[in-house]
C-alpha atoms as a PDB file:
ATOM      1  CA  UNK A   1     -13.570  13.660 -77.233  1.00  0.00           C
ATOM      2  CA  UNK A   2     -11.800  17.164 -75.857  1.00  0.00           C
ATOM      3  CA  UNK A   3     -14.685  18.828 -77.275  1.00  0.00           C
ATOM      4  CA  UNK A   4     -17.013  16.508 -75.298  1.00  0.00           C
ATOM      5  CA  UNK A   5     -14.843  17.383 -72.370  1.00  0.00           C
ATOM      6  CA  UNK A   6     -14.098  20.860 -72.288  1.00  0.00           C
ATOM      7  CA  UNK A   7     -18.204  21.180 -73.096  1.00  0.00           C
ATOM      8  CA  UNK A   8     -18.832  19.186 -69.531  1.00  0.00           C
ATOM      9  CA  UNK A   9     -16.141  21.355 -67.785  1.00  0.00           C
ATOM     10  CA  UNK A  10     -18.055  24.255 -69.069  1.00  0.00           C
ATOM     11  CA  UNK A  11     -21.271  23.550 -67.999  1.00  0.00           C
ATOM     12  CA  UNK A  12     -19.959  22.708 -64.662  1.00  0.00           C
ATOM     13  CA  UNK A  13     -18.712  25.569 -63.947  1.00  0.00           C
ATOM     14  CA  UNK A  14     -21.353  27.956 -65.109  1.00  0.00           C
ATOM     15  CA  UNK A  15     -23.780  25.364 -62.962  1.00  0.00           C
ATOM     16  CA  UNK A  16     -21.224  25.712 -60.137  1.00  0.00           C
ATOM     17  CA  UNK A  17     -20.671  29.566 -60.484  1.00  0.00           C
ATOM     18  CA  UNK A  18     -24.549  29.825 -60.685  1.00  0.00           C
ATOM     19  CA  UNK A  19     -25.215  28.493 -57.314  1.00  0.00           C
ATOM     20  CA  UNK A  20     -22.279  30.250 -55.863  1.00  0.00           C
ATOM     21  CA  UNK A  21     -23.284  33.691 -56.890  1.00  0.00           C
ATOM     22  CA  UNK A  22     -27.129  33.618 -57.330  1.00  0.00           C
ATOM     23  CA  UNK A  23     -28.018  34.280 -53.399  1.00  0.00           C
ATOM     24  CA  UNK A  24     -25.955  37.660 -53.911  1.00  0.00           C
ATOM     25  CA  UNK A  25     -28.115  38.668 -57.615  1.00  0.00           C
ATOM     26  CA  UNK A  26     -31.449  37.619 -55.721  1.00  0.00           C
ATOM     27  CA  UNK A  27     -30.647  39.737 -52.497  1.00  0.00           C
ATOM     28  CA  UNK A  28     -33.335  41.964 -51.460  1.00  0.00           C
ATOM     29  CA  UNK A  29     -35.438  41.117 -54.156  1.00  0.00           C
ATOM     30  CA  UNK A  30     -39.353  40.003 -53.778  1.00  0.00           C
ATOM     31  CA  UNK A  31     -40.184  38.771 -56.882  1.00  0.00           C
ATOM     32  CA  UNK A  32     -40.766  34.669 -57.268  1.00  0.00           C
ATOM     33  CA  UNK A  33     -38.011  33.929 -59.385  1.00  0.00           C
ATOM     34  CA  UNK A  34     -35.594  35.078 -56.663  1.00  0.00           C
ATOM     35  CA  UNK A  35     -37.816  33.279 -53.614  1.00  0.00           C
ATOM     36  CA  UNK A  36     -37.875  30.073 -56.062  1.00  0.00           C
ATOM     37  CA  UNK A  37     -33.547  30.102 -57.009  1.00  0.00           C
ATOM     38  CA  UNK A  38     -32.769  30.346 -53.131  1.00  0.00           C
ATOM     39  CA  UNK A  39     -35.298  27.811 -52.533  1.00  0.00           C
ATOM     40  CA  UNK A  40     -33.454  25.288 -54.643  1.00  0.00           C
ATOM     41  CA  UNK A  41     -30.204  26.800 -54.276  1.00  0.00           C
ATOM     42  CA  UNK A  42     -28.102  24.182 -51.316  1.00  0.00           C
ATOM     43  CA  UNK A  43     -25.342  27.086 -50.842  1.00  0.00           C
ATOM     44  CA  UNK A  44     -28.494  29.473 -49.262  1.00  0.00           C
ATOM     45  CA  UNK A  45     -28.333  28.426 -45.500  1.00  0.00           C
ATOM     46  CA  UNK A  46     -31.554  28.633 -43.468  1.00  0.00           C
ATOM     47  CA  UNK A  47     -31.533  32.018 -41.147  1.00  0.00           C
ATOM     48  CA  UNK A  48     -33.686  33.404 -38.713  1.00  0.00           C
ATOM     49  CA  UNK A  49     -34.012  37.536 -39.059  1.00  0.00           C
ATOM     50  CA  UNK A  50     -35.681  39.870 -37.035  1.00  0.00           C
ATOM     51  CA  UNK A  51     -38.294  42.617 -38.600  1.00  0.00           C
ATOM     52  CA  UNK A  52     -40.596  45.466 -37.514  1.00  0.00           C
ATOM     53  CA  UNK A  53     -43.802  45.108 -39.100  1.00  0.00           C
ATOM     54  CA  UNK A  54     -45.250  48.131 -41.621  1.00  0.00           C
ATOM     55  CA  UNK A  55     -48.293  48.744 -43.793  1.00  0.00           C
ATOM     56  CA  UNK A  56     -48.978  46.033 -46.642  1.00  0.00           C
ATOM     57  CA  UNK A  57     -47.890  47.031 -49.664  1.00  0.00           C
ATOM     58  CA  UNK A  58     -50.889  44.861 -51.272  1.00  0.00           C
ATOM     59  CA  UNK A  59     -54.099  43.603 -50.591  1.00  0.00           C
ATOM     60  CA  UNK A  60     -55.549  40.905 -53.102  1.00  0.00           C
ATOM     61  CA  UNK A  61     -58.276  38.127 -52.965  1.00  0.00           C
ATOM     62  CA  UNK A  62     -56.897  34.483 -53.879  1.00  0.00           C
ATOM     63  CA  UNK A  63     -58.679  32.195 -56.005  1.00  0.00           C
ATOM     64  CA  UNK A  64     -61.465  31.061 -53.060  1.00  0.00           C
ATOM     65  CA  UNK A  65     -61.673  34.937 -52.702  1.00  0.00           C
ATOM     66  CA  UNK A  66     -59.203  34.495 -49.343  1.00  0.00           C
ATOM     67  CA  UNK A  67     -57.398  37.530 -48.173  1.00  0.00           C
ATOM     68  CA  UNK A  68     -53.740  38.142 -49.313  1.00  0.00           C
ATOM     69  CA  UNK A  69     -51.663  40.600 -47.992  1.00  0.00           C
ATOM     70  CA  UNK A  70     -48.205  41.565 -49.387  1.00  0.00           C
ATOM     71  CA  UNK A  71     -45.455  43.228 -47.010  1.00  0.00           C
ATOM     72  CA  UNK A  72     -42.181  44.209 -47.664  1.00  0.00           C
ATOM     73  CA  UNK A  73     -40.324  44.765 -44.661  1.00  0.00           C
ATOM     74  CA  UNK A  74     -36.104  45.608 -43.585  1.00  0.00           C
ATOM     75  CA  UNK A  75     -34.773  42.650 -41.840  1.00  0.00           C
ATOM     76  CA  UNK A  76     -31.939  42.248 -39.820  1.00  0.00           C
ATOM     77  CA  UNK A  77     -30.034  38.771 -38.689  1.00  0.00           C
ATOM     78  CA  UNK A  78     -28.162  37.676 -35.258  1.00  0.00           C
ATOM     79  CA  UNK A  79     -25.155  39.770 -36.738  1.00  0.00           C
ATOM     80  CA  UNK A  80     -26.549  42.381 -37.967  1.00  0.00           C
ATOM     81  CA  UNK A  81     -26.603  42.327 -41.679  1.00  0.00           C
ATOM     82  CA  UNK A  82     -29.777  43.746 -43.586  1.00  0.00           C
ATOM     83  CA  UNK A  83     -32.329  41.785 -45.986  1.00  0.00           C
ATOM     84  CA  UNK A  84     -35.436  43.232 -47.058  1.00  0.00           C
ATOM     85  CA  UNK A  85     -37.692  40.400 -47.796  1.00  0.00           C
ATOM     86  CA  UNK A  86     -41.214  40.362 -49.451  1.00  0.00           C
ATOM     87  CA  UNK A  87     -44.219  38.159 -48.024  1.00  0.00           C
ATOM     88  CA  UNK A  88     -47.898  37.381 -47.851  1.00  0.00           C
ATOM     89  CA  UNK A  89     -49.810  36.956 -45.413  1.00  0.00           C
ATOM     90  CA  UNK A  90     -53.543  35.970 -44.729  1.00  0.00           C
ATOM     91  CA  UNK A  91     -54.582  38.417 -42.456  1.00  0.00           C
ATOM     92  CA  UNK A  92     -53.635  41.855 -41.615  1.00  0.00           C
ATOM     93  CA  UNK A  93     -50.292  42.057 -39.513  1.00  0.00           C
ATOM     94  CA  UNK A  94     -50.501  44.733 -36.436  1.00  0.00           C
ATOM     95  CA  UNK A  95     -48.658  47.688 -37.292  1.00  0.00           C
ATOM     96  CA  UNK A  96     -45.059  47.935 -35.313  1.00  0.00           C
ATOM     97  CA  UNK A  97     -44.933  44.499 -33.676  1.00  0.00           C
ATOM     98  CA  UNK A  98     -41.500  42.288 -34.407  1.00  0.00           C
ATOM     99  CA  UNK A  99     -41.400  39.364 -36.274  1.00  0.00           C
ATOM    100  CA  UNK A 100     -39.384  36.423 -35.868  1.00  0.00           C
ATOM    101  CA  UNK A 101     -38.971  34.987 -39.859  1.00  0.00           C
ATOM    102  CA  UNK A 102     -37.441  32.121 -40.383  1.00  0.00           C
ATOM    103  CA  UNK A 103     -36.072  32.424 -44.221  1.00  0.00           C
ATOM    104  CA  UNK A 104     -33.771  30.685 -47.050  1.00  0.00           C
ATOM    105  CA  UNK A 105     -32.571  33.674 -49.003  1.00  0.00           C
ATOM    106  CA  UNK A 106     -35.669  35.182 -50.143  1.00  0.00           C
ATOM    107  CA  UNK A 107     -37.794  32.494 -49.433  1.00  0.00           C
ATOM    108  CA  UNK A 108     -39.995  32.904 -46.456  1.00  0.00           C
ATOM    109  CA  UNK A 109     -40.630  29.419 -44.630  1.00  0.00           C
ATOM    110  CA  UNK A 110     -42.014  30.726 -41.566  1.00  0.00           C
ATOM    111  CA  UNK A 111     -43.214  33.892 -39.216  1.00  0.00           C
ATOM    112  CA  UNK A 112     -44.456  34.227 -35.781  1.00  0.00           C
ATOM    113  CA  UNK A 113     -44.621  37.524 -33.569  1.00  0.00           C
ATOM    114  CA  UNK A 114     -42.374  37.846 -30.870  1.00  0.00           C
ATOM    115  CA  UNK A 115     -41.881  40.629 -28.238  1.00  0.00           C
ATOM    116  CA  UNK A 116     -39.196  43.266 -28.812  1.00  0.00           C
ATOM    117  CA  UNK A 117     -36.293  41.945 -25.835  1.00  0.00           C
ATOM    118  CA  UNK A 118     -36.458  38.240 -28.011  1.00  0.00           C
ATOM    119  CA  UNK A 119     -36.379  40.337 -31.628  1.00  0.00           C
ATOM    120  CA  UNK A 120     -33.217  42.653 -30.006  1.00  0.00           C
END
């Protein structure tokens, strides 16, 4: 029975440790396994962050041969701390216009351009 016990208190913890300190290990990183923990993860809040757009860093088809475009871009949020997130888009952003992004970690929900005084 302690065995039983002390092999639930373990695996609580390492769950509970796992969501506590996974939004720091998938910080600034693009990749999908880091976009899919946040997503999941209940202790990564639901921020908006400002960005300058830049060149894509990829441009791809999709499977119906659709445009896909890939930009990484410096973020900042309403007090200032940094993120660089990684996204696709379906079109070709304009070079140097702000971006509102609403975001869960890594996980980009939403975009939509916005003019520099709402972005400041």
């Amino acid at each position: 029975m302690k065995k039983v016990l002390l092999g639930l208190v373990t695996i609580i913890v390492i769950g509970v440790g796992t969501l506590l300190f996974s939004s720091h290990l998938t910080k600034n990183r693009g990749d999908e396994l880091a976009m899919a923990l946040d997503n999941v993860n209940p202790m990564v809040k639901v921020t908006t962050v400002y960005g300058l757009t830049n060149q894509a860093i990829s441009h791809t088809k999709g499977e119906m041969n659709e445009d896909i475009f890939t930009y990484k871009m410096k973020t900042v949020d309403a007090a200032g701390q940094p993120r660089t997130l990684t996204f696709n888009a379906d079109h070709r952003l304009k070079r140097q216009h702000y971006l509102k992004i609403e975001t869960k970690g890594q996980n980009v929900n939403t975009w939509e351009a916005v003019d520099e005084a709402t972005a400041s």
